[in-house]
Structure formats: structure tokens, C-alpha cells
N, C-alpha and C. Protein backbone atom coordinates (compact mmCIF):
# COMPACT_ATOMS: atom_id res chain seq x y z
N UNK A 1 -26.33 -53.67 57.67
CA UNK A 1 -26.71 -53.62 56.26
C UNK A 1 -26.28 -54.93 55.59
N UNK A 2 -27.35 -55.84 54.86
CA UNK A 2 -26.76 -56.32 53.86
C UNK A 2 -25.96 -56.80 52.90
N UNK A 3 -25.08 -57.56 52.02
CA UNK A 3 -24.45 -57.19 51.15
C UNK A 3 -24.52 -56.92 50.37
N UNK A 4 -26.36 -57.09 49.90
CA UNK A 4 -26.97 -56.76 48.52
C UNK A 4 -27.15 -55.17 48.71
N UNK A 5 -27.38 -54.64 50.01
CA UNK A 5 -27.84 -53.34 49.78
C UNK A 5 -26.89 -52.42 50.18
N UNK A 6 -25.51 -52.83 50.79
CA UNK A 6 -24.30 -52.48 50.61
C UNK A 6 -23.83 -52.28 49.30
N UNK A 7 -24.07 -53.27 48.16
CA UNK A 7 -23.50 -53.15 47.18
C UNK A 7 -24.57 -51.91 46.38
N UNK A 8 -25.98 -52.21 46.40
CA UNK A 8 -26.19 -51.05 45.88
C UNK A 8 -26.43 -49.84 46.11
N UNK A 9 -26.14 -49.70 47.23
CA UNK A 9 -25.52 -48.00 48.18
C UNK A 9 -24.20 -47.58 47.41
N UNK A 10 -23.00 -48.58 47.62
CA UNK A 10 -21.85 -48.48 46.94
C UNK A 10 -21.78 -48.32 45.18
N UNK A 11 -22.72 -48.67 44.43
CA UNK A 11 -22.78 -48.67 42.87
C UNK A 11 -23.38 -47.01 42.81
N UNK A 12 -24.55 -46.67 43.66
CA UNK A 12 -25.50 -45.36 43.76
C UNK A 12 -23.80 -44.55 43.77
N UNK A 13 -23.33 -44.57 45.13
CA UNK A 13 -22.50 -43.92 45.00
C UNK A 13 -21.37 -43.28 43.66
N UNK A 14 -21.08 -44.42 43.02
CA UNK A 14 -19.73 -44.59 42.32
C UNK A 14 -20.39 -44.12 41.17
N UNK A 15 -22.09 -44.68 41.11
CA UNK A 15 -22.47 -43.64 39.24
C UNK A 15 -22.52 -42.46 39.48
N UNK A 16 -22.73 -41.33 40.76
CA UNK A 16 -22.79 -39.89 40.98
C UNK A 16 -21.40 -39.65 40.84
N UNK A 17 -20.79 -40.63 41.04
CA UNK A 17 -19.07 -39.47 41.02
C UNK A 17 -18.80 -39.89 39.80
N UNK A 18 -18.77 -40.89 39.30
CA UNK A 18 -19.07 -40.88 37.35
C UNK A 18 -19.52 -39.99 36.59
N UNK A 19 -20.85 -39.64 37.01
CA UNK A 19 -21.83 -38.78 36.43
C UNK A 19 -21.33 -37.40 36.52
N UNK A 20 -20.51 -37.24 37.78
CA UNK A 20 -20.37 -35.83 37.80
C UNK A 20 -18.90 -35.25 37.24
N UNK A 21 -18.40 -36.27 36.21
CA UNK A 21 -17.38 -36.08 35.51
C UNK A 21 -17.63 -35.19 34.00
N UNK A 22 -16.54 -34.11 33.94
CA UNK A 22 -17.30 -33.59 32.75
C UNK A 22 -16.69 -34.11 31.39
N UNK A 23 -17.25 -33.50 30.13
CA UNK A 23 -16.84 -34.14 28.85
C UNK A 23 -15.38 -34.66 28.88
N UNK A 24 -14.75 -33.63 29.32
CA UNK A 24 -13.08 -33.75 28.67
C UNK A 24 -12.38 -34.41 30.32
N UNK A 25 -12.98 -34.97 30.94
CA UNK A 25 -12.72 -35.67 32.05
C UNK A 25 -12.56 -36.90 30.94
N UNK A 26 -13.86 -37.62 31.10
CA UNK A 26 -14.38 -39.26 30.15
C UNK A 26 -13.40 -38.86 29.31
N UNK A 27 -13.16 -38.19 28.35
CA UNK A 27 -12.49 -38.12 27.35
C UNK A 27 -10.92 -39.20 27.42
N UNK A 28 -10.47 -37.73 28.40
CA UNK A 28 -9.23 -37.82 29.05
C UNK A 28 -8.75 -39.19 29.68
N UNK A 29 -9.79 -39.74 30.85
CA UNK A 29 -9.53 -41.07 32.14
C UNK A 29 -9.55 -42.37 31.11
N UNK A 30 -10.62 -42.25 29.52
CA UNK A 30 -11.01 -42.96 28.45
C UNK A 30 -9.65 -43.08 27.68
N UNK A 31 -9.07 -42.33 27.24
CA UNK A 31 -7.87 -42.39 26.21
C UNK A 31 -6.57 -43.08 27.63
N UNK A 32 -6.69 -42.69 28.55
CA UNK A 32 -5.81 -42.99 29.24
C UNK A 32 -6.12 -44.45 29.46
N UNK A 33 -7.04 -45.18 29.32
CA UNK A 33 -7.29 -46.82 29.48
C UNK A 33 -7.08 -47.45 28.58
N UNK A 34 -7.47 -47.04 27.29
CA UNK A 34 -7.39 -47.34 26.00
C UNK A 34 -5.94 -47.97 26.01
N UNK A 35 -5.25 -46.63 26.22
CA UNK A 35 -3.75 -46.76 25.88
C UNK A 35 -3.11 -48.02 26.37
N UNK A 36 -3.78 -48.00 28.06
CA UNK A 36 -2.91 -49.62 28.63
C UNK A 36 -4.01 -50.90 27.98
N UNK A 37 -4.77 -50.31 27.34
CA UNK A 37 -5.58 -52.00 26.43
C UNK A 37 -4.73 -52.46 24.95
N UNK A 38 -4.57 -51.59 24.28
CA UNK A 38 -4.06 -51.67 23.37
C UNK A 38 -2.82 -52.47 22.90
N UNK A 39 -2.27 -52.49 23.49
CA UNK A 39 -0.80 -53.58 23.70
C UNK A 39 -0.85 -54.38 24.45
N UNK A 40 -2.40 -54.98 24.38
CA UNK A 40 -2.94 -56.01 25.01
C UNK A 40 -3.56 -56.81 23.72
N UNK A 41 -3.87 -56.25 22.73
CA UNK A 41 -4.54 -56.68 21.65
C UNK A 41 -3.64 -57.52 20.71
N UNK A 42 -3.60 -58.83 20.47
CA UNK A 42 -3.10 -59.54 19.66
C UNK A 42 -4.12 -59.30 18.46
N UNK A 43 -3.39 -59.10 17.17
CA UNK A 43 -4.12 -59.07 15.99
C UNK A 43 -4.95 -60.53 15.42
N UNK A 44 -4.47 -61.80 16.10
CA UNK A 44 -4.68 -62.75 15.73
C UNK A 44 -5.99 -63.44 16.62
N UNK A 45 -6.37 -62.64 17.55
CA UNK A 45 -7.21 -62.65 18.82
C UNK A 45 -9.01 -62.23 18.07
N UNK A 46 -9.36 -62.81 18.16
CA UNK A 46 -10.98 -62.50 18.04
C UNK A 46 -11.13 -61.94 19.51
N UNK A 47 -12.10 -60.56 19.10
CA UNK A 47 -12.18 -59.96 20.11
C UNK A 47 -13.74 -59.22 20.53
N UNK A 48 -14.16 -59.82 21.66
CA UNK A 48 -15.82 -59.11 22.44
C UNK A 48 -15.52 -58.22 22.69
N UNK A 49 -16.15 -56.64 22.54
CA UNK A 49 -15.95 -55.63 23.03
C UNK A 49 -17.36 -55.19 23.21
N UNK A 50 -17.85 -54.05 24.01
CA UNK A 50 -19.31 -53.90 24.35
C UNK A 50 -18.85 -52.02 23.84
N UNK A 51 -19.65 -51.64 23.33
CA UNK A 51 -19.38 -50.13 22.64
C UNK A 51 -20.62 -49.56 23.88
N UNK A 52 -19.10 -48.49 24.04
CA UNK A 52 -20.19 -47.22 25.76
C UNK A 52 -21.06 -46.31 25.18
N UNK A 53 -21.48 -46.33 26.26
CA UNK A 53 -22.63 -45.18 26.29
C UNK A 53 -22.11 -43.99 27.40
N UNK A 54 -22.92 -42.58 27.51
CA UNK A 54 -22.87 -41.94 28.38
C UNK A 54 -21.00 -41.68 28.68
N UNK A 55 -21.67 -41.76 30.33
CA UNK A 55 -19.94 -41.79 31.02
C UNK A 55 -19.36 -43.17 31.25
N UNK A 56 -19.49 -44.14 30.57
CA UNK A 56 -18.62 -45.47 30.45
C UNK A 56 -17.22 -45.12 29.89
N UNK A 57 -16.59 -45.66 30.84
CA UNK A 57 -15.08 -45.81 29.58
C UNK A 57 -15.60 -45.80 27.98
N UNK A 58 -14.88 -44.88 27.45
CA UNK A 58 -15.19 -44.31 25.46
C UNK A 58 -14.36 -45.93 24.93
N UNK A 59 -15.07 -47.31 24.93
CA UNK A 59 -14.34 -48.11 23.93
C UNK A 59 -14.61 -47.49 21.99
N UNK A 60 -15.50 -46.26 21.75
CA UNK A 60 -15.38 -46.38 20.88
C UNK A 60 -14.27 -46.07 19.53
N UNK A 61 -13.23 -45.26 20.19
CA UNK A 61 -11.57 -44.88 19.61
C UNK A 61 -11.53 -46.75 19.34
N UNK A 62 -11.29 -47.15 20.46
CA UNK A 62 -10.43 -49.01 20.66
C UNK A 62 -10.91 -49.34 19.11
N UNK A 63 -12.27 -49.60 18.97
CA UNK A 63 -13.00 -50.71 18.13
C UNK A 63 -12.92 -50.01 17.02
N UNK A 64 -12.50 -48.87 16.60
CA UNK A 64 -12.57 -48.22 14.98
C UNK A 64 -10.75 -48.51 15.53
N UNK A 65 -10.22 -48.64 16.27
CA UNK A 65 -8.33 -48.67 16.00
C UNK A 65 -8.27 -50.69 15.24
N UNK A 66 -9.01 -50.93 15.98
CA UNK A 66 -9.12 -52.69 16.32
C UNK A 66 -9.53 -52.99 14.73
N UNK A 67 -10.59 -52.23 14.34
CA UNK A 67 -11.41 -52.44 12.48
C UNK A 67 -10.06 -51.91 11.45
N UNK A 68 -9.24 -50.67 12.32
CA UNK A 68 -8.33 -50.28 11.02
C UNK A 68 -7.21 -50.97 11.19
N UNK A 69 -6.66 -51.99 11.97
CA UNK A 69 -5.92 -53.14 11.71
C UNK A 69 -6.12 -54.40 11.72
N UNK A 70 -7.84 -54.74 11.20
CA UNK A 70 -8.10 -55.62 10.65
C UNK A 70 -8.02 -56.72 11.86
N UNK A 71 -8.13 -56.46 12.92
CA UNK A 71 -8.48 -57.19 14.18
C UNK A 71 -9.76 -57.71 14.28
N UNK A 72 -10.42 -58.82 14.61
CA UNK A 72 -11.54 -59.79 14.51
C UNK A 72 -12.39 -59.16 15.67
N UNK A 73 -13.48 -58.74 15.36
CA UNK A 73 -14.48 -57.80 16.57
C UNK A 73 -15.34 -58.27 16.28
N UNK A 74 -16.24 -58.21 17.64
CA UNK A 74 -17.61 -58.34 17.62
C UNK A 74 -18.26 -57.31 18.80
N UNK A 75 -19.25 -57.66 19.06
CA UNK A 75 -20.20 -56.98 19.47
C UNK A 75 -21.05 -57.02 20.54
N UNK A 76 -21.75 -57.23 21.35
CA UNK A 76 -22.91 -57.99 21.71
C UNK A 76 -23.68 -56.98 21.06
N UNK A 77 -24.90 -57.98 21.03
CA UNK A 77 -26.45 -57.59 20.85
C UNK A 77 -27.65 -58.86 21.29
N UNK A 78 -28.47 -57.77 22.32
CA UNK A 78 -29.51 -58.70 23.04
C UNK A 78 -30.16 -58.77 21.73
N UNK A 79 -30.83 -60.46 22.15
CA UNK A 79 -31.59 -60.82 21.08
C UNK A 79 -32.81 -61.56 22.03
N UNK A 80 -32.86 -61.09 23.17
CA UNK A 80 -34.45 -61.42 24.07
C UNK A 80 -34.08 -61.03 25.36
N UNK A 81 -34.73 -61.62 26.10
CA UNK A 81 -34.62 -60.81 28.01
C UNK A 81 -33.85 -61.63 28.56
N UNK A 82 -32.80 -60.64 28.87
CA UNK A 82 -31.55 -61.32 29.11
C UNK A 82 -30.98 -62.08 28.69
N UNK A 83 -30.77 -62.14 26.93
CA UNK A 83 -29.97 -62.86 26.46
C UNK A 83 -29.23 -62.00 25.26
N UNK A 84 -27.73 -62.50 25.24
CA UNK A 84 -27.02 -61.29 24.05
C UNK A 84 -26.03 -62.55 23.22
N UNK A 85 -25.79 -61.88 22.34
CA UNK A 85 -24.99 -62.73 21.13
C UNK A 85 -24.01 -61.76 20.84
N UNK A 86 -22.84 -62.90 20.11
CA UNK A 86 -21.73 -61.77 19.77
C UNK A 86 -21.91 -62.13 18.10
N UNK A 87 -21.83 -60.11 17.81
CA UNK A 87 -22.23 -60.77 16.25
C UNK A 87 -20.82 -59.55 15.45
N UNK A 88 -20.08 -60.57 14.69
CA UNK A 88 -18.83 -60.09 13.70
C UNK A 88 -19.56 -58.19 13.59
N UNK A 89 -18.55 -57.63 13.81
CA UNK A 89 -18.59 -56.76 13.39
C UNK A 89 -17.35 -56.27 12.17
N UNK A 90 -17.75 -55.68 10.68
CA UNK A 90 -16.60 -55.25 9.87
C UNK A 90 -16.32 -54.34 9.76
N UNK A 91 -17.19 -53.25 9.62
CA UNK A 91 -17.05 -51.70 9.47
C UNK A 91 -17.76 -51.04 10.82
N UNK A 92 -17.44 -50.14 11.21
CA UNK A 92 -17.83 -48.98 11.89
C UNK A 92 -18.72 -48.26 11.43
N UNK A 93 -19.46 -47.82 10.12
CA UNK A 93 -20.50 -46.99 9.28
C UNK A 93 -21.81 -48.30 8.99
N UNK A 94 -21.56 -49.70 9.58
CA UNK A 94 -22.49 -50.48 8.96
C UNK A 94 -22.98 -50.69 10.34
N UNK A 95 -22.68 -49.71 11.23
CA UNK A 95 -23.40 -50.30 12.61
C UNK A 95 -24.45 -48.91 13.25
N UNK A 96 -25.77 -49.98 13.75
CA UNK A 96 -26.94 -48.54 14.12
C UNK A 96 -26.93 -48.98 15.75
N UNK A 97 -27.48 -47.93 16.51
CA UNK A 97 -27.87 -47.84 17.80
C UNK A 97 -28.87 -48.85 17.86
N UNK A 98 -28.57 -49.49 19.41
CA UNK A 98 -29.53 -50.59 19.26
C UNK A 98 -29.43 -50.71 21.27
N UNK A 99 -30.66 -51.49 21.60
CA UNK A 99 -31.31 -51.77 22.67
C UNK A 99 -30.26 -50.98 23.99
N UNK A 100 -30.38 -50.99 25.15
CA UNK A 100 -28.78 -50.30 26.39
C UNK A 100 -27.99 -49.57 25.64
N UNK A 101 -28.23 -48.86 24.81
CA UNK A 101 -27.28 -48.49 24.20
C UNK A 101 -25.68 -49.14 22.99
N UNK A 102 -26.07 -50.42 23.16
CA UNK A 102 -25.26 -51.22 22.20
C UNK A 102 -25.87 -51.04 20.79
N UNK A 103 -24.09 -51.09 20.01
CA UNK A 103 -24.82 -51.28 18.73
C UNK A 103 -24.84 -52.36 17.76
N UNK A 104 -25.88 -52.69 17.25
CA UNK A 104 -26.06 -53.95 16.34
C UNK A 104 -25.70 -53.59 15.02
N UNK A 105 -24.64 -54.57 14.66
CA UNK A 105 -24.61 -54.96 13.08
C UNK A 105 -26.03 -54.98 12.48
N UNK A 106 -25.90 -55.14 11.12
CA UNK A 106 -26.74 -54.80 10.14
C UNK A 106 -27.51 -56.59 10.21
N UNK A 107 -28.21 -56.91 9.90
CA UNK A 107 -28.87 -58.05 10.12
C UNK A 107 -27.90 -59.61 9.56
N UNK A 108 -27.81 -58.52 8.30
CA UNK A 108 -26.73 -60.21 7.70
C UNK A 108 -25.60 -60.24 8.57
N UNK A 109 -25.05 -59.30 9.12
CA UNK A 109 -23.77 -59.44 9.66
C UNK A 109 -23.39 -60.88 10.02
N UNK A 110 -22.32 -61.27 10.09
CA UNK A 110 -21.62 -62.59 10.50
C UNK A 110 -21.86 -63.06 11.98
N UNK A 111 -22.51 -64.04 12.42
CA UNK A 111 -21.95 -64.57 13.67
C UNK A 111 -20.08 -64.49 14.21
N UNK A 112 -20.32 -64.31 15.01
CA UNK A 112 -18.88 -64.85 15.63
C UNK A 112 -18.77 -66.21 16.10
N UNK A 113 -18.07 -66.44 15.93
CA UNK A 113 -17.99 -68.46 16.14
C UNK A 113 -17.23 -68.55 17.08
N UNK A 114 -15.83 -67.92 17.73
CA UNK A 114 -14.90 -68.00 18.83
C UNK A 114 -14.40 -67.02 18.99
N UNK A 115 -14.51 -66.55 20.66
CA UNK A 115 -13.83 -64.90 21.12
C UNK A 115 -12.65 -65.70 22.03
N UNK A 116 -11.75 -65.17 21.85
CA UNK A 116 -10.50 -64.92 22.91
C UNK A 116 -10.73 -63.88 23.55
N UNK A 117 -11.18 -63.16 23.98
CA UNK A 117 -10.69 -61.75 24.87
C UNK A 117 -12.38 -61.03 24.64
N UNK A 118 -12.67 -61.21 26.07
CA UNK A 118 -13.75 -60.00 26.10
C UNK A 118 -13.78 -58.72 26.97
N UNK A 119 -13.98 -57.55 26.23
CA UNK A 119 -13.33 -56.12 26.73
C UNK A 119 -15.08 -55.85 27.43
N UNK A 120 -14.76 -55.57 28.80
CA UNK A 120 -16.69 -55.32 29.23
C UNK A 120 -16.53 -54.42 30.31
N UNK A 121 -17.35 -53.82 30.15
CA UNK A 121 -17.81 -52.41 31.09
C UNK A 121 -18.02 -52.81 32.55
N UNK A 122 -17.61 -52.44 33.42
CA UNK A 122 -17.97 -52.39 35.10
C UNK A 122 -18.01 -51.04 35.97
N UNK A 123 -18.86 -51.24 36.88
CA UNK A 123 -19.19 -50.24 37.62
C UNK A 123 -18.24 -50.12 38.68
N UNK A 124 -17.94 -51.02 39.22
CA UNK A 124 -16.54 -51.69 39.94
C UNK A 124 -16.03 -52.98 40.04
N UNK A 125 -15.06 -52.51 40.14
CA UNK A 125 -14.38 -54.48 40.39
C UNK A 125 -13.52 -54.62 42.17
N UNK A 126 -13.29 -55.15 42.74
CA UNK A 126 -12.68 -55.39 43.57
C UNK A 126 -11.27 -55.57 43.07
N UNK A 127 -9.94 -55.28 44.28
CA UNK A 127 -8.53 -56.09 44.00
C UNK A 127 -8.83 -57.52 43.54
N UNK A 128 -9.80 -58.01 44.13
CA UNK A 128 -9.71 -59.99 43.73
C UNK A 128 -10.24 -60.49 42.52
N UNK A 129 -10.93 -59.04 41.93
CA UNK A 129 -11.06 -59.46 40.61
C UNK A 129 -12.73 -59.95 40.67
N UNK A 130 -13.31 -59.74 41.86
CA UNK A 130 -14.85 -59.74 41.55
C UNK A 130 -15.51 -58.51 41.27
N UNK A 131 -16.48 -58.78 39.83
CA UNK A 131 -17.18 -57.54 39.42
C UNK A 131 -18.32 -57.02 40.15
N UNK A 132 -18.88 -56.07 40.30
CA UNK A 132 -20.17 -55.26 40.67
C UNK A 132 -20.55 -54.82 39.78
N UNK A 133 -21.93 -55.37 39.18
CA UNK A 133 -22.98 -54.21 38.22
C UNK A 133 -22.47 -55.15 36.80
N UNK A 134 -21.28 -55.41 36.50
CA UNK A 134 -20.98 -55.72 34.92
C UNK A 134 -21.77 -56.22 33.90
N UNK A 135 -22.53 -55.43 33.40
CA UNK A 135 -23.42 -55.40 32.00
C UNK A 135 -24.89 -56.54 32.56
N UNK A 136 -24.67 -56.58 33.92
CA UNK A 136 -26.15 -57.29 34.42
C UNK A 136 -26.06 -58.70 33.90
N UNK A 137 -27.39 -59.14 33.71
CA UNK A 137 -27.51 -60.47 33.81
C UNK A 137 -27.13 -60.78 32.20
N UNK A 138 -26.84 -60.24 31.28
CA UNK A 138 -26.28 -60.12 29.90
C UNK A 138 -25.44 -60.82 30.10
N UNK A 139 -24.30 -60.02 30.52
CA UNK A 139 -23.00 -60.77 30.66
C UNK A 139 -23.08 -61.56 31.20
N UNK A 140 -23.07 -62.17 32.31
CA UNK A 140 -23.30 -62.98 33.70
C UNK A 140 -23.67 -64.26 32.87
N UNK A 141 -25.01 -64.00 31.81
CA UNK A 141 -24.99 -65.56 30.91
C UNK A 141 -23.57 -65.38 29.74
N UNK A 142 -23.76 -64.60 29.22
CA UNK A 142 -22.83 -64.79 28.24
C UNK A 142 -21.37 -65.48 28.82
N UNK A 143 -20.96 -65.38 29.73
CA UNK A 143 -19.50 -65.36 30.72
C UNK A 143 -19.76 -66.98 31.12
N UNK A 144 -20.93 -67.04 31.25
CA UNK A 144 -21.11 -68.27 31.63
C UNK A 144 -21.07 -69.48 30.67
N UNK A 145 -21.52 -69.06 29.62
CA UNK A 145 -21.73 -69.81 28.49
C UNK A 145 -20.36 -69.83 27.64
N UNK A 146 -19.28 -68.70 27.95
CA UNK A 146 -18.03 -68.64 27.34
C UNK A 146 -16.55 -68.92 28.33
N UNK A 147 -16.55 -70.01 29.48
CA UNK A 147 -15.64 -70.27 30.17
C UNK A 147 -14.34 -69.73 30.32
N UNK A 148 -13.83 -69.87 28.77
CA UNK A 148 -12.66 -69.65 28.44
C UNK A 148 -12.31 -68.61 27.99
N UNK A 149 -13.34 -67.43 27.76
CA UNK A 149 -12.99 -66.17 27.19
C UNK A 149 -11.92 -65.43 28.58
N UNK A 150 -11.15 -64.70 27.92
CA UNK A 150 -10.23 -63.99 28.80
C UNK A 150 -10.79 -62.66 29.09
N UNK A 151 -11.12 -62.05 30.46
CA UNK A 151 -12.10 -61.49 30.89
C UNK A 151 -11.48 -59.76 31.12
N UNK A 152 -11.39 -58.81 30.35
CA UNK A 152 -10.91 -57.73 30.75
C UNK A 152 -12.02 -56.44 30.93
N UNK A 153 -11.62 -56.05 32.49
CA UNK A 153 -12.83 -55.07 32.60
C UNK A 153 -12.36 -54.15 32.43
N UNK A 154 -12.86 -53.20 31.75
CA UNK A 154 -12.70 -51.16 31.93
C UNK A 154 -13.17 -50.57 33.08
N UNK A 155 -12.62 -49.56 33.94
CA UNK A 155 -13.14 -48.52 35.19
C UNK A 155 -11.93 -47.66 35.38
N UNK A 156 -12.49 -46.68 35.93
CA UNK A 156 -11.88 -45.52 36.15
C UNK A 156 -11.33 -46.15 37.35
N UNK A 157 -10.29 -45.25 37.77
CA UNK A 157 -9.38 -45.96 38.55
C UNK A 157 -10.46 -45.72 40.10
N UNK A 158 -10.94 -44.53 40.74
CA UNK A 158 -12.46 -44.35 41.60
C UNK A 158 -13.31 -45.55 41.86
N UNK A 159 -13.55 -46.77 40.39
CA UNK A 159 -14.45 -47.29 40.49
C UNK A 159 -13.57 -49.02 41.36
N UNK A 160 -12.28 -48.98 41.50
CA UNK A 160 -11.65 -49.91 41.71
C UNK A 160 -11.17 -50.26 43.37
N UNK A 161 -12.54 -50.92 43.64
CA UNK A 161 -12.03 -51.00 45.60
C UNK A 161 -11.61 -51.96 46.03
N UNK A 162 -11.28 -52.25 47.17
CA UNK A 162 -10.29 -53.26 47.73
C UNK A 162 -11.30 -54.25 48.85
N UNK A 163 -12.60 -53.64 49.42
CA UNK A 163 -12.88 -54.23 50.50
C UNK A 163 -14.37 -54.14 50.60
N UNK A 164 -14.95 -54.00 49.37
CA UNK A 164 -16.63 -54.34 49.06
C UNK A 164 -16.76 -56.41 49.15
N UNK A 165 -17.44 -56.42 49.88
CA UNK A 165 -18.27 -58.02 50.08
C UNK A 165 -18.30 -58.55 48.68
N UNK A 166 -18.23 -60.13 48.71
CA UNK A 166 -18.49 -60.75 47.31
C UNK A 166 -19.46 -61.65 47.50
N UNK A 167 -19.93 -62.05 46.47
CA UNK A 167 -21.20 -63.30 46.98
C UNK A 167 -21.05 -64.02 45.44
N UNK A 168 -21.44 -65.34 45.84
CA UNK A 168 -21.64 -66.07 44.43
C UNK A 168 -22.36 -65.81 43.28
N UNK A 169 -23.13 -64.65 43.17
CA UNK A 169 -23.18 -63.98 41.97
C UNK A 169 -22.18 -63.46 41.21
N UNK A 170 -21.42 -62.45 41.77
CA UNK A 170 -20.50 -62.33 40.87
C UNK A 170 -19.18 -63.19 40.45
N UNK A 171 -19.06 -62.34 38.73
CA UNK A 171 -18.28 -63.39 37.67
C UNK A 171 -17.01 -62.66 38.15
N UNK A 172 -15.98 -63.40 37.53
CA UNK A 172 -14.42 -63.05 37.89
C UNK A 172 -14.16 -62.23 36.94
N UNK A 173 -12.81 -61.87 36.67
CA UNK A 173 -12.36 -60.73 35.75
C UNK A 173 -11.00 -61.10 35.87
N UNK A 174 -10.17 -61.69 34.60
CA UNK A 174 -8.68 -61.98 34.98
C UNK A 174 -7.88 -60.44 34.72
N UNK A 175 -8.47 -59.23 34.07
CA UNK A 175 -7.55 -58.10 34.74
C UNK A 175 -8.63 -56.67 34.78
N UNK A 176 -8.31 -56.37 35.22
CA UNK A 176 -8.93 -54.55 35.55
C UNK A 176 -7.81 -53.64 34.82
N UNK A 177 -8.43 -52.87 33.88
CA UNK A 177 -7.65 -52.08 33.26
C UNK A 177 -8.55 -50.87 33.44
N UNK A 178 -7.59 -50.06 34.00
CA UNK A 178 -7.76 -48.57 34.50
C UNK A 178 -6.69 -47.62 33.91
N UNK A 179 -7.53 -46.06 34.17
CA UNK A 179 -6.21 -45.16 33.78
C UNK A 179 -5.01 -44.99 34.46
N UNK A 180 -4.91 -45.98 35.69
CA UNK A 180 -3.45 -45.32 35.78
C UNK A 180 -2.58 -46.52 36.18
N UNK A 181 -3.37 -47.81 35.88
CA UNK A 181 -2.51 -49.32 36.03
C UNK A 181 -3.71 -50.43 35.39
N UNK A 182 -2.87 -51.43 35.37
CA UNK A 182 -3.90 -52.85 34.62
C UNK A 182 -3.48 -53.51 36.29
N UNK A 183 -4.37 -53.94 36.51
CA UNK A 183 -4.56 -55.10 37.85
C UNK A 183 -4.96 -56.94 37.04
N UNK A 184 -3.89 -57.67 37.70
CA UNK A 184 -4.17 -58.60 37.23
C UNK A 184 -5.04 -59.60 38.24
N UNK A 185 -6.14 -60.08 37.96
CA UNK A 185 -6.81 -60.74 39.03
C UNK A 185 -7.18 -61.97 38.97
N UNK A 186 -6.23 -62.63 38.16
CA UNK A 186 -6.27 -64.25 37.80
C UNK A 186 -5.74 -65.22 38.72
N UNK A 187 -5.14 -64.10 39.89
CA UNK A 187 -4.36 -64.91 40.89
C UNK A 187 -5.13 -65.15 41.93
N UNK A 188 -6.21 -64.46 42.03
CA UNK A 188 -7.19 -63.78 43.06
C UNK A 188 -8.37 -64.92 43.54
């Protein structure tokens, strides 16, 4: 087999045992990640966060905690095929459902001009800190175009393997934050 079709045997896999998690599972594995992100958050930090859908890690507790201490957020939102922008987010009630399930600020909303820290969804990551699946070719430009952003992925601790193949597609991740440890993979 492949490594392309290794990897997507291995992703098939990991969204059925996702999928077959119930409400107060996500709930539960979700508040438990949160918790080790959170004292990760410098208030002074402009911060990318991607708001879940479905059974994704729940960032949406994080980003209404992040708005009620006045922490610098944004957003993505695609603005063509395969391309996304990070746009200021201020309130939580000024934001509608929009394209994958992300949600877009209101039109005037603010650009973001500089992120320190981007919080992004993965299907898995490896120990070395290479992603599988992470927000597709979205991220993959955005990551590319932002060098220096500090790269933190969300997954259930299930979605975190040690010995899946890497190939020069995938982007790095300097930590994996899961429910039951943060993995640092900047060394990797």
C-alpha cells in the first residue's frame, strides 16, 4: 500500500471512531483539551482559532472565554478555492455560519494584521509533530504564508499516532494538545 492510501485508510478509520463518539463524550474529551489550552493563552497574543463543527474538538467554550478577557481573535474565512483569511473577530453574537462550517464575521469586521498562535483542527498528528487531514489545503496555504505563527493542533488523544508515514506535504505542528497531555513537537 501506498502512503497516500495508507494515510487515507488511516483518516477513514480515525473519523468512524470520532463519529461514533456520543454527545457527552465530545463534550467531555473537548473541555478536557480546552483546559490544557488555556494556560497557554497569553492575553497579549493575537490569536487564529478555527470554530468546530460536528465531532471536532468544541473550540467554541475557548473563543467566547478568549472574547470575555478581551484576548485578540480571529477567525478564518475562505474567501475563494482554497484560499482563507483571518478576519478580527469582537463579539460572539456578531458572527453567522459560513462556508465548512466556519464562521464569518460580519462584513466590516476588522482584518487581522498579525497572529501569534494558531489553534487548528487535525484528524491526526504524529509524535514528530506531522499533521494528517489539517483543515486541507486552507491551512496548508495559510501556514505557509504565516511562517512564524506558533502552530497548536487539537485531537483526541485516539487521533495521536506514533508510526503513520510522512511525506512533504505535510505542515509541522510545534505542539499537540490533547485530553490527557500537550506533546511538544518543535523538537521533532
Amino acid at each position: 500500500m501506498n502512503i497516500s492510501a495508507e494515510k487515507s485508510s488511516f483518516r477513514q478509520r480515525l473519523k468512524a471512531q470520532r463519529d461514533a463518539l456520543s454527545a457527552a463524550e465530545v463534550r467531555d474529551k473537548s473541555r478536557r483539551i480546552l483546559d490544557h489550552l488555556m494556560p497557554m493563552v497569553n492575553p497579549q497574543q493575537h490569536i487564529f482559532c478555527y470554530i468546530s463543527h460536528r465531532n471536532e474538538v468544541d473550540t467554541h467554550t475557548f473563543i467566547q472565554a478568549c472574547l470575555a478577557k478581551g484576548v485578540r481573535l480571529s477567525a478564518p474565512r475562505v474567501i475563494g478555492d482554497g484560499v482563507m483569511e483571518a478576519r478580527r473577530i469582537d463579539e460572539w453574537d456578531a458572527m453567522t455560519i459560513g462556508r465548512f462550517g466556519v464562521l464569518e464575521p460580519e462584513p466590516d469586521a476588522k482584518f487581522a494584521k498579525r497572529v501569534e498562535l494558531c489553534v487548528a483542527p487535525c484528524v491526526a498528528v504524529t509524535e514528530r509533530g506531522d499533521r494528517l487531514g489539517m483543515g486541507g489545503g486552507y491551512y496548508d496555504r495559510w501556514f505557509a504564508a504565516h511562517p512564524k505563527v506558533k502552530r497548536v493542533a487539537l485531537a483526541y488523544e485516539a487521533q495521536v499516532v506514533e508510526a503513520l508515514p510522512t511525506d512533504e506535504r505535510d505542515q509541522k505542528v510545534d505542539l499537540v494538545v490533547t485530553e490527557s497531555r500537550v506533546i511538544d513537537c518543535r523538537s521533532g
